[in-house]
Each structure stands twice: as C-alpha cells, then as structure tokens.
N, C-alpha and C. Protein backbone atom coordinates (compact mmCIF):
# COMPACT_ATOMS: atom_id res chain seq x y z
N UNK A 1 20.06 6.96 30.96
CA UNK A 1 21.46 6.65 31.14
C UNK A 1 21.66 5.13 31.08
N UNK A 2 20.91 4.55 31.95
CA UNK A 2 20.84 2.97 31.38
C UNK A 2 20.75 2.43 30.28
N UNK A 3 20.32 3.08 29.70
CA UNK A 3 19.70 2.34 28.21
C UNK A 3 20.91 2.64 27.53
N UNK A 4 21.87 4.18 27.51
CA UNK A 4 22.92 4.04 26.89
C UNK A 4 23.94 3.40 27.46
N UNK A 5 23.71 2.83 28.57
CA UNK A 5 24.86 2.03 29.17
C UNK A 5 24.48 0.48 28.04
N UNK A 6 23.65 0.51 28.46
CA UNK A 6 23.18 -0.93 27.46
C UNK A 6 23.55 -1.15 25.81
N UNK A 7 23.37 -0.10 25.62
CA UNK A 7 23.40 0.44 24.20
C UNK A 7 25.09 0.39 23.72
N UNK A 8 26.50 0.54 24.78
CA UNK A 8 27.78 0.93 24.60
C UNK A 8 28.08 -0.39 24.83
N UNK A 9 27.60 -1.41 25.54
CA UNK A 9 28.01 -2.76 26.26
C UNK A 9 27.41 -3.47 24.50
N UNK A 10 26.16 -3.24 24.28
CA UNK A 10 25.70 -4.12 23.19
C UNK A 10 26.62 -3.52 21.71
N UNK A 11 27.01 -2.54 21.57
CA UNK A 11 28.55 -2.26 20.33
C UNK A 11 29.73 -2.65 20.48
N UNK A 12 29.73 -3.17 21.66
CA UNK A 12 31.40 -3.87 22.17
C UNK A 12 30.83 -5.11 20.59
N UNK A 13 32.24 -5.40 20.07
CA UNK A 13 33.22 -6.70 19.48
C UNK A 13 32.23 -7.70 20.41
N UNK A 14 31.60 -8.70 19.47
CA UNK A 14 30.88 -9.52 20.60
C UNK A 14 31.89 -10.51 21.45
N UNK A 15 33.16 -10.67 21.19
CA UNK A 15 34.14 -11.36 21.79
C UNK A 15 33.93 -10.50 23.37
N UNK A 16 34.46 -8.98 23.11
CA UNK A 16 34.11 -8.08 24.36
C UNK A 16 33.23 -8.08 25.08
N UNK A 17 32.17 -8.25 24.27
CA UNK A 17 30.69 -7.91 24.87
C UNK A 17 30.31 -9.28 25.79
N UNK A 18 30.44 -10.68 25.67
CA UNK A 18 30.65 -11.45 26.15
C UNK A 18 31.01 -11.77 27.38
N UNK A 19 32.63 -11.60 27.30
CA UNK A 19 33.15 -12.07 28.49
C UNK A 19 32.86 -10.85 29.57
N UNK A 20 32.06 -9.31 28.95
CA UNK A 20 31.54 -8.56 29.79
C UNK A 20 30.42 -8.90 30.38
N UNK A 21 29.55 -9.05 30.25
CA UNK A 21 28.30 -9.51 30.70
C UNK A 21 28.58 -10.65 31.39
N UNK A 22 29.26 -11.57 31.46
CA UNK A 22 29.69 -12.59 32.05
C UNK A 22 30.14 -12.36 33.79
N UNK A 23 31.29 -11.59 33.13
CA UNK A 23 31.94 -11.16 34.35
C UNK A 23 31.41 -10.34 35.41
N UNK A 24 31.01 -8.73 34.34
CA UNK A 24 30.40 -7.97 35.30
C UNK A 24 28.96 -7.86 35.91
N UNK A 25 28.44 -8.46 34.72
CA UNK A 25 26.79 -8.34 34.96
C UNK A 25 26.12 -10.02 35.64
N UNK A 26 26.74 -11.05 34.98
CA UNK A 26 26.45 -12.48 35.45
C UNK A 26 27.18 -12.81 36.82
N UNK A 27 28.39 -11.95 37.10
CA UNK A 27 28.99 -12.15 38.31
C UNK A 27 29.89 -13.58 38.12
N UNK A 28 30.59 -14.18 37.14
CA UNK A 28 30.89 -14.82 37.06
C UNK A 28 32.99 -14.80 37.19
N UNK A 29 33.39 -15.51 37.64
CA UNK A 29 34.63 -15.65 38.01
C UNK A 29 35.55 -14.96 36.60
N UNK A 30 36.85 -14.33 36.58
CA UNK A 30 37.46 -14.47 35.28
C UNK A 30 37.65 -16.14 34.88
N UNK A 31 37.92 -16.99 35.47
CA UNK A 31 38.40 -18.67 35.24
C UNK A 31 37.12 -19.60 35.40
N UNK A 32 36.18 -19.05 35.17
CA UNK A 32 34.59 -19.85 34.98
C UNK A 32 34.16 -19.10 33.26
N UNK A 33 34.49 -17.81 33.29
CA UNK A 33 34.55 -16.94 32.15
C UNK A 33 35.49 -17.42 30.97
N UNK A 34 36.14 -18.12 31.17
CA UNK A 34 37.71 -18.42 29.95
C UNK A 34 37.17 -20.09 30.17
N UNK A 35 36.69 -20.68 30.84
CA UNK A 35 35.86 -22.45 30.86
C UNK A 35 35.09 -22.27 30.30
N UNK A 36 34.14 -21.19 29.92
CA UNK A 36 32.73 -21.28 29.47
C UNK A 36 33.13 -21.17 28.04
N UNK A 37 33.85 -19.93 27.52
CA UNK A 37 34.26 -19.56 26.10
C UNK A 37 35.36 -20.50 25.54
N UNK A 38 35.98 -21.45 26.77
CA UNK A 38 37.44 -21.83 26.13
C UNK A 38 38.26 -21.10 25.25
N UNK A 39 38.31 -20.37 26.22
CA UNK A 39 39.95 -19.69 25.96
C UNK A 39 40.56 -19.67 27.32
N UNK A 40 41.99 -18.96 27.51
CA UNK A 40 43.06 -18.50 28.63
C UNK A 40 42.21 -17.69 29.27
N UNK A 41 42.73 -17.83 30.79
CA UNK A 41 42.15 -16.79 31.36
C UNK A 41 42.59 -15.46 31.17
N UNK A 42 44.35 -15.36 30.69
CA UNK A 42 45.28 -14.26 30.32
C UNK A 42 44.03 -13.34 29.16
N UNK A 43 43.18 -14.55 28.12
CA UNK A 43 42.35 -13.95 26.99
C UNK A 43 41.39 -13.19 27.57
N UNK A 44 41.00 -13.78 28.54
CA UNK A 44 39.74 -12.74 29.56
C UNK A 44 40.28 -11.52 29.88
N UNK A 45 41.23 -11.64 30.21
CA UNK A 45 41.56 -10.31 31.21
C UNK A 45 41.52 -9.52 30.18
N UNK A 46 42.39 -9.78 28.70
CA UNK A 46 42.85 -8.60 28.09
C UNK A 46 41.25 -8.32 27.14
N UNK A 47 39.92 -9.33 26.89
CA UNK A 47 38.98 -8.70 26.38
C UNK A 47 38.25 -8.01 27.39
N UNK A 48 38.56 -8.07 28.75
CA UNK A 48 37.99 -7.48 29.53
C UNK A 48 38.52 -5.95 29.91
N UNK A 49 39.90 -5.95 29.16
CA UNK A 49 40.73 -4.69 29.92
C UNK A 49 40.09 -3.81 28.52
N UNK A 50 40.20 -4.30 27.24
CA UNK A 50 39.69 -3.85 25.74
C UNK A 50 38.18 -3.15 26.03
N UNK A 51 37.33 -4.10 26.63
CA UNK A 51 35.43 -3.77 26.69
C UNK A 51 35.72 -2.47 27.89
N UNK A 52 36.54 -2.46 28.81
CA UNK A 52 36.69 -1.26 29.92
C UNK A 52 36.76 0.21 29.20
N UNK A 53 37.81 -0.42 28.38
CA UNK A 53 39.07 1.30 27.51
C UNK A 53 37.60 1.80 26.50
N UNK A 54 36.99 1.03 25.79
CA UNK A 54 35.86 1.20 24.75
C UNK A 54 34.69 1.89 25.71
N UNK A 55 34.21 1.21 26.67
CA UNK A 55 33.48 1.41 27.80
C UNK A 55 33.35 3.19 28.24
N UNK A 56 34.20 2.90 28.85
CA UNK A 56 35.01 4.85 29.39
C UNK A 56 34.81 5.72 28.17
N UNK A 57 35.54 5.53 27.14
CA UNK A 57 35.72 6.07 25.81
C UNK A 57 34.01 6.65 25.19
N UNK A 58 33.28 5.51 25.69
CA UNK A 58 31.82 5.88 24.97
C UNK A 58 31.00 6.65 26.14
N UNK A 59 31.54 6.53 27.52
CA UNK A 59 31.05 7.35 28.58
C UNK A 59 31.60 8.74 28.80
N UNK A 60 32.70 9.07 28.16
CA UNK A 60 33.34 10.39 28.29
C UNK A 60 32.48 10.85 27.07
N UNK A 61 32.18 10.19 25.52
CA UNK A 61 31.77 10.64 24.85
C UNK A 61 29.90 11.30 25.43
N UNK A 62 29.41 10.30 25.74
CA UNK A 62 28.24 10.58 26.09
C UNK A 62 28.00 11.59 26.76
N UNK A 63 28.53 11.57 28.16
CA UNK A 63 28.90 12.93 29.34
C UNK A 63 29.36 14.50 28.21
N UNK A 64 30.16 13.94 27.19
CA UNK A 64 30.66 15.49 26.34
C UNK A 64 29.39 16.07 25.90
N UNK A 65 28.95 15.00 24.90
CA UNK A 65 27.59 14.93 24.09
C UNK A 65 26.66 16.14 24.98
N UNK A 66 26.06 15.35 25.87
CA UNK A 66 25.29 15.66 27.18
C UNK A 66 25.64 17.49 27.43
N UNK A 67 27.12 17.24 27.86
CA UNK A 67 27.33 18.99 28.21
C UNK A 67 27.07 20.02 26.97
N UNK A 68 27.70 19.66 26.02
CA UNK A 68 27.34 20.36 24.73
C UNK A 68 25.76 20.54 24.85
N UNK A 69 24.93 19.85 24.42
CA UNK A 69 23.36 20.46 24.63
C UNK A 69 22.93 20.92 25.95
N UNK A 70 23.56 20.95 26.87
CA UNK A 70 23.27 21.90 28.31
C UNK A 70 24.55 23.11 28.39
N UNK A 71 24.74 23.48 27.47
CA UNK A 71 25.86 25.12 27.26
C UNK A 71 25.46 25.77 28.39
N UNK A 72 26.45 26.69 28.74
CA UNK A 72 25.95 27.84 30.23
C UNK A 72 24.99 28.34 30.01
N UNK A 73 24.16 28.24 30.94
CA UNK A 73 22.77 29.21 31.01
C UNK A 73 23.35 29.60 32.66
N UNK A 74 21.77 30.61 32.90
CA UNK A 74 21.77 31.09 34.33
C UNK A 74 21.26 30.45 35.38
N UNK A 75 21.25 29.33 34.65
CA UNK A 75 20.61 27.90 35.97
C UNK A 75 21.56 27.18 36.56
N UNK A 76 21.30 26.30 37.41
CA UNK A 76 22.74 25.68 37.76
C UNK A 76 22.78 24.06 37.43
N UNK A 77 22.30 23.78 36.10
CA UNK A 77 22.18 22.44 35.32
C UNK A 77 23.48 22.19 34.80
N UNK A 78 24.19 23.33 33.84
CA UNK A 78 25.18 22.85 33.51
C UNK A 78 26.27 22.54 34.30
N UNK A 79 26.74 23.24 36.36
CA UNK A 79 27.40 23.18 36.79
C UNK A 79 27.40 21.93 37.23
N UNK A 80 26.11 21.51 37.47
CA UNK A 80 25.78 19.88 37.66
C UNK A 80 26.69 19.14 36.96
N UNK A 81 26.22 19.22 35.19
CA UNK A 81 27.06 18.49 34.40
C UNK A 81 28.25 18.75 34.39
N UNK A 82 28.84 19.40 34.46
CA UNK A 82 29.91 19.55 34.77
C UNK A 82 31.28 19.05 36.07
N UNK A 83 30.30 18.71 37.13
CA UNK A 83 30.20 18.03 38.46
C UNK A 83 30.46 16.55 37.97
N UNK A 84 29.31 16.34 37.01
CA UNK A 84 29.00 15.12 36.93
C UNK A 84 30.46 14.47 35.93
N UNK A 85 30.63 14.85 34.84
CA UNK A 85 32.50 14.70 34.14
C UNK A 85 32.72 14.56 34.97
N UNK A 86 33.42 15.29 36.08
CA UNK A 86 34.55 15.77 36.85
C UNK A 86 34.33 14.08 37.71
N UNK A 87 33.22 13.81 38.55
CA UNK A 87 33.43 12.73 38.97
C UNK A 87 33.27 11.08 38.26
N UNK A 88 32.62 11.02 36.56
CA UNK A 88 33.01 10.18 35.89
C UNK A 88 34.45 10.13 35.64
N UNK A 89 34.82 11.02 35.72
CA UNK A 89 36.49 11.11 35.00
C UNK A 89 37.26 10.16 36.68
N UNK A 90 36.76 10.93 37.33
CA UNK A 90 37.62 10.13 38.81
C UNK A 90 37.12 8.97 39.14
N UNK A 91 35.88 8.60 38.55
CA UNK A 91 35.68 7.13 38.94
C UNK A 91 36.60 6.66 37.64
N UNK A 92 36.54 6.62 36.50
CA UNK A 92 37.21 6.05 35.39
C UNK A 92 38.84 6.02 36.05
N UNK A 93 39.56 6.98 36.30
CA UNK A 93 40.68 6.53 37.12
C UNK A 93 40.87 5.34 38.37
N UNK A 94 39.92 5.86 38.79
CA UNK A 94 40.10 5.02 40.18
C UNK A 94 39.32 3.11 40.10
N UNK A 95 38.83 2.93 38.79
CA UNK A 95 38.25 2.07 38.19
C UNK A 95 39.90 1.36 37.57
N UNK A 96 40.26 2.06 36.74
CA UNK A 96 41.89 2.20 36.03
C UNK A 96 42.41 1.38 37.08
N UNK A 97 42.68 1.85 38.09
CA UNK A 97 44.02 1.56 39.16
C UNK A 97 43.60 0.73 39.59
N UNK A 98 41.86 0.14 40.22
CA UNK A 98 41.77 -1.23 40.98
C UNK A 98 41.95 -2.28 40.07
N UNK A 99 41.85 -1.77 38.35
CA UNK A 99 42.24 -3.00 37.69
C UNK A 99 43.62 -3.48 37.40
N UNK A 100 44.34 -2.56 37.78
CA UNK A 100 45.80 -3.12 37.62
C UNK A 100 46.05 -3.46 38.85
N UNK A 101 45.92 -3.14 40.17
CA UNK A 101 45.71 -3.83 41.02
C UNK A 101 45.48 -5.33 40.91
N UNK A 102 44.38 -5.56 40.67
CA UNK A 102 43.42 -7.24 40.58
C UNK A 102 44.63 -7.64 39.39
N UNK A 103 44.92 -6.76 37.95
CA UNK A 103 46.07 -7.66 36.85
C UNK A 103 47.04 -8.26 38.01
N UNK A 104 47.64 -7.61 39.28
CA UNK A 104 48.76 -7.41 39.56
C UNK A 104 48.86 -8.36 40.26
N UNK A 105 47.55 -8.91 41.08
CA UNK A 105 47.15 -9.79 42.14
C UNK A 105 46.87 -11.31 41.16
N UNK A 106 46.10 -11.01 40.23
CA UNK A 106 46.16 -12.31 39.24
C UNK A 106 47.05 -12.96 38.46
N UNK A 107 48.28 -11.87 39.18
CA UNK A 107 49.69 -12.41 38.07
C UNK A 107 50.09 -12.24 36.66
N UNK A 108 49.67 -11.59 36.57
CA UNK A 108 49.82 -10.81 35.17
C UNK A 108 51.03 -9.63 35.04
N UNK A 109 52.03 -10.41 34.22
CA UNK A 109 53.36 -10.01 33.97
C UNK A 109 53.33 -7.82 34.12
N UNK A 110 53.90 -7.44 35.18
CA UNK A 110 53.89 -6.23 35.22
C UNK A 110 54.64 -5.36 34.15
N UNK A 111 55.89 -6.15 33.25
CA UNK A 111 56.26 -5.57 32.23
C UNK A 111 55.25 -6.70 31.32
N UNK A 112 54.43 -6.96 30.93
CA UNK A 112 53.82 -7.64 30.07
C UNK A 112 53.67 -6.74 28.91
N UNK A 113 53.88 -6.86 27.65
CA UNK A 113 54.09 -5.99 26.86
C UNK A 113 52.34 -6.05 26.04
N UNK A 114 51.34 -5.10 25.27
CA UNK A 114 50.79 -5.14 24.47
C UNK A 114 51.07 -5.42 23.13
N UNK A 115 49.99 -5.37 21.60
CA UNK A 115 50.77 -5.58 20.44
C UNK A 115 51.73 -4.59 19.94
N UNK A 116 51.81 -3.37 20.48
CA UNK A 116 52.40 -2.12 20.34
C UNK A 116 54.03 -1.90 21.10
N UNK A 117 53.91 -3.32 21.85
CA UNK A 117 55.12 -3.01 22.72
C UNK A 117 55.02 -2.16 23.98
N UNK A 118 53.78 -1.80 24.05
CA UNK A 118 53.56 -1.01 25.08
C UNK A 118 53.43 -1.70 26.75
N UNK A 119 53.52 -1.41 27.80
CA UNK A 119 53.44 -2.09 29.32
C UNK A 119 52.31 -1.04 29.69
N UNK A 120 51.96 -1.69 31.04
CA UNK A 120 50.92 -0.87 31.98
C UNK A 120 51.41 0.53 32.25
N UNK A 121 52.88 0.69 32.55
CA UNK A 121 53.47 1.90 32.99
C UNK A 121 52.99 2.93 31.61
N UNK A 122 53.12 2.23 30.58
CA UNK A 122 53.32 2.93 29.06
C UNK A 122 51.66 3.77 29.31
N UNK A 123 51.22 2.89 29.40
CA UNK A 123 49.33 2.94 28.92
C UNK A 123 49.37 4.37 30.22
N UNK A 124 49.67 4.36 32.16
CA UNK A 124 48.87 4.58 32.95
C UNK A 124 49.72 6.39 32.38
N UNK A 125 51.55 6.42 31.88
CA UNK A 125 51.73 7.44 31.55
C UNK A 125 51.07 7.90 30.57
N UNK A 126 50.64 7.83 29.62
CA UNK A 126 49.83 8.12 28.56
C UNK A 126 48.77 9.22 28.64
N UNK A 127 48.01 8.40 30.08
CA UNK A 127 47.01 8.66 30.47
C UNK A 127 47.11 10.10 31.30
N UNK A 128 48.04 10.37 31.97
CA UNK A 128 48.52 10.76 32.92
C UNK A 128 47.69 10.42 34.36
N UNK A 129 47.58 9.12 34.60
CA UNK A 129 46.94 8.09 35.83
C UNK A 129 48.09 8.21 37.03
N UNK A 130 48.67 9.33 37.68
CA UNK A 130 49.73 9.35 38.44
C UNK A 130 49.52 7.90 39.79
N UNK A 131 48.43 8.04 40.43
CA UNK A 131 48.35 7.27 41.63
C UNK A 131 48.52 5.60 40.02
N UNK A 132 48.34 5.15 39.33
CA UNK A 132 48.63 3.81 38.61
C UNK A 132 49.85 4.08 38.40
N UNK A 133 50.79 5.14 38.17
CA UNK A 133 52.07 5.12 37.88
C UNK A 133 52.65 4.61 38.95
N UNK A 134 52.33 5.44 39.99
CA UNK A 134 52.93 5.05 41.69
C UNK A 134 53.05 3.90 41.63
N UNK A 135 51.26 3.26 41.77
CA UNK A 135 51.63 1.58 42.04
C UNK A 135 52.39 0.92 40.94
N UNK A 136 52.36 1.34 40.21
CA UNK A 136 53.58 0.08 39.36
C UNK A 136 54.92 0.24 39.63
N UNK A 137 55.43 1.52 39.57
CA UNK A 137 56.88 2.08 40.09
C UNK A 137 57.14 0.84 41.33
N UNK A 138 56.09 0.94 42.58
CA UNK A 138 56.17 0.09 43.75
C UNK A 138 56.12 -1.18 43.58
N UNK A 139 55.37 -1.60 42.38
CA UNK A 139 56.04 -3.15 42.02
C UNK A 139 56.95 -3.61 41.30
N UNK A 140 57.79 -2.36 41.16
CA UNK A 140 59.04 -2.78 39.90
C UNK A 140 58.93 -2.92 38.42
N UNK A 141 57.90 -2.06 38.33
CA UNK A 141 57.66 -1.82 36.61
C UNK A 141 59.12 -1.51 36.30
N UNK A 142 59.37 -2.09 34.99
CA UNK A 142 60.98 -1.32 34.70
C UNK A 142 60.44 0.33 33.28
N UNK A 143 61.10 1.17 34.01
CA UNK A 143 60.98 2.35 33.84
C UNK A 143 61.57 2.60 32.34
N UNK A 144 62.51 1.55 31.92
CA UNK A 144 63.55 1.88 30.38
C UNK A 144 62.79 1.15 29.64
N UNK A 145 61.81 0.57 29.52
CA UNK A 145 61.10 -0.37 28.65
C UNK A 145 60.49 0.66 27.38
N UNK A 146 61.21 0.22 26.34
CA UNK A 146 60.59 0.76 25.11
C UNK A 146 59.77 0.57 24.37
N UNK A 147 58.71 1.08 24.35
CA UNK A 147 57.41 0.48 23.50
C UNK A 147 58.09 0.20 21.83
N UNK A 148 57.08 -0.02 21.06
CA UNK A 148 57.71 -0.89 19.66
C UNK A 148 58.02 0.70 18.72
N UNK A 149 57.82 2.01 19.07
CA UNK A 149 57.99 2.82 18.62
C UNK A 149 59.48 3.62 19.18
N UNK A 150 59.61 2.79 20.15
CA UNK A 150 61.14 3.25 20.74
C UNK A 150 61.09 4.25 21.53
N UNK A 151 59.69 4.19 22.36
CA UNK A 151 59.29 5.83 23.20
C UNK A 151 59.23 4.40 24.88
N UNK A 152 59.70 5.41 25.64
CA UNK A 152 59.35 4.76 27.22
C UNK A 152 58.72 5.47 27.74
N UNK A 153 57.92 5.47 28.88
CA UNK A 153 56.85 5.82 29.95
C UNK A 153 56.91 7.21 30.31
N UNK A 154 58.59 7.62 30.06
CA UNK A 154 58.90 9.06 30.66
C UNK A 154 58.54 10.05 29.35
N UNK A 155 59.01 9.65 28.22
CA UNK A 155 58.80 10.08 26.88
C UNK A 155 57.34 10.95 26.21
N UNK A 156 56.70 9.25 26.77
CA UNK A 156 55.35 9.37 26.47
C UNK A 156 54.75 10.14 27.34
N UNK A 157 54.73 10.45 28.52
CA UNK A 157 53.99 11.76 29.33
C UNK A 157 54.58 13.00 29.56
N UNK A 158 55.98 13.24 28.76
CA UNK A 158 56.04 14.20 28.63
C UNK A 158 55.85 14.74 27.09
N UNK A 159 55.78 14.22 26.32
CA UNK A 159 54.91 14.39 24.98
C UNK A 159 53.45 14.54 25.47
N UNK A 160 52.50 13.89 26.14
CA UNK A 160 51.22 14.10 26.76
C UNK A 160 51.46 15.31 27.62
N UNK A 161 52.45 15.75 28.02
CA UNK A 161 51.90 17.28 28.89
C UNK A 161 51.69 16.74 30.04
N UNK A 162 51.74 15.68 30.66
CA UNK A 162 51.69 15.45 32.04
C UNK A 162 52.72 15.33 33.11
N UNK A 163 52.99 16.55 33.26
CA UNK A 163 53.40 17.15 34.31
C UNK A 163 54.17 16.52 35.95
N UNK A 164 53.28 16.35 36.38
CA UNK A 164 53.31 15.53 37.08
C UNK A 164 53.90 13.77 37.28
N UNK A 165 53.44 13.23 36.00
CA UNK A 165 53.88 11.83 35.96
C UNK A 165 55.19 12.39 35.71
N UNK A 166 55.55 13.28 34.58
CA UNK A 166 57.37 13.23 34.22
C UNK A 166 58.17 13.28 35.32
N UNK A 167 57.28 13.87 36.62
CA UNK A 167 58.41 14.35 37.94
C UNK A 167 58.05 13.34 38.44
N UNK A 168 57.55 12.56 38.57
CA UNK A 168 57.85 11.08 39.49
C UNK A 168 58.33 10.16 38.46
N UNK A 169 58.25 9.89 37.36
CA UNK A 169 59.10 8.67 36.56
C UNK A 169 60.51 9.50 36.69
N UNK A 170 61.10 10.81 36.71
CA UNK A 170 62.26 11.29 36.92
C UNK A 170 63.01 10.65 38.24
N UNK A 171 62.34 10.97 38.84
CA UNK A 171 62.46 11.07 41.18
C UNK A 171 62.61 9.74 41.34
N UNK A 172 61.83 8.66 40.10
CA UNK A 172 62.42 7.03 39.92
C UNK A 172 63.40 6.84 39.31
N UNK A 173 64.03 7.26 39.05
CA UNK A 173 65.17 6.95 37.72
C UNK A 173 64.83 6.67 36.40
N UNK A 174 63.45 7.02 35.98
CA UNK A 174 63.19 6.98 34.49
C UNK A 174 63.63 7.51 33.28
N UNK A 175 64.81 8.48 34.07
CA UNK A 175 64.96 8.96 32.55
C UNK A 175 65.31 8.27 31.53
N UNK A 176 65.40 9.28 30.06
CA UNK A 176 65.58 9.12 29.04
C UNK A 176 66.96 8.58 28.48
C-alpha cells in the first residue's frame, strides 16, 4: 500500500507533486512552500487542493481495483475490503471538510470562483459532501452563484442524485 501511495504522489504534475511533498511529507508551512517555489501562497493552496482531488481519485481507484480481485467468496476478506472503501471513502470526506475549513481559516475567498466558474459550495454539492455544504452555508457561501455553465449548487446535486444536499440548499434558500 505504501509503495502505491508513493507511486500516485510520484504521477502527480510535478508542479503538484512538489508543493506535496513539501507540505505534507517535509512538514513545511503553506508560506515557506510558495518562498521556496516563488509563487502565491493562494498558488499553493490550489496545487495542493489539485494533488488532494488526483490523490483520492487514484485511492478510490486502487481500493476498486483491490475489491474486484477479492469478489465474494465464503471467507470474510472481501467484507474486510469492503469495510476498508467504506472507511477510505469517510476519511476522504472528512479530509474534504478539514480542508475547507484551514481554505476558510487562511482566507480564501468562500465564493472564490474556479476556471469553470465553479465555488466550494459548487465542488462540496457535486460531491454530495453534506457536513462541507453545512459549513459553507454557515459562512455565507452565496447559494445563487452560477458556475460558467449557468448551473448553481442546488442544480448540480440534484442532477447528482443527492438527496440530501438538495433538502438543505432548499431549507437555505437555494433555490433555483
């Protein structure tokens, strides 16, 4: 498992791969991280938020990978793996939310838009990340913000099937 952890960190964009190892593995500040590379620290955050989304993406893949060659048998290996998703998936959330947290604490514009036009609210509905919806709702994410496709937060998770987020961006005044 290490070695493919190593292996997903060393295919990051070396821009990504960088200010990762820096940060997470060297223990180094985001604003010692953006001095060393010269760039913004705003540039850190977002190659750091980029190496996270890639990160997860190659760990859900791996964990799938993984279950596929352990199919049901009459042992209890696959329920393991299966265990084991279930709580990568909840650390990957709960990973999600302390980083918009720390964006939120480092000042980083809560409607800050991506190249897509998209905001944090856009991305956490997407996801269907309800406890990241909460906290942004509580810092005044604005709920009518239209990504560059002309879809908002409420739009987008109820096109995603998430349930749940549509009844709290509603219960906020998100509608459409």
């Amino acid at each position: 498992m290490q070695e493919q952890i190593r292996a997903a960190i060393q295919a990051l964009p070396e821009p990504q791969r960088m200010a990762t190892v820096l940060y997470y593995i060297d223990g180094y500040s985001q604003n010692e991280v953006a001095e060393f590379l010269g760039i913004s620290v705003d540039a850190v955050k977002k190659r750091l938020q980029r190496a996270r989304e890639q990160l997860q993406e190659r760990m859900v893949e791996m964990v799938q990978e993984n279950l596929q060659e352990q199919r049901p048998s009459r042992d209890d290996e696959f329920a393991k793996s299966v265990q084991l998703f279930d709580s990568l998936e909840a650390t990957a959330q709960y990973s999600q939310l302390m980083s918009i947290e720390q964006m939120l604490i480092d000042g980083v514009g809560i409607d800050a838009r991506d190249e897509n036009g998209r905001t944090l609210l856009h991305w956490a509905a997407q996801h269907g990340y309800l406890d990241a919806v909460e906290l942004l709702i509580q810092h005044k994410a604005d709920l009518h913000t239209r990504d560059d496709a002309g879809q908002t937060s409420l739009q987008i998770a109820e096109e995603m099937g998430h349930g749940e987020v549509v009844d709290l961006l509603r219960r906020h005044g998100g509608g459409t």
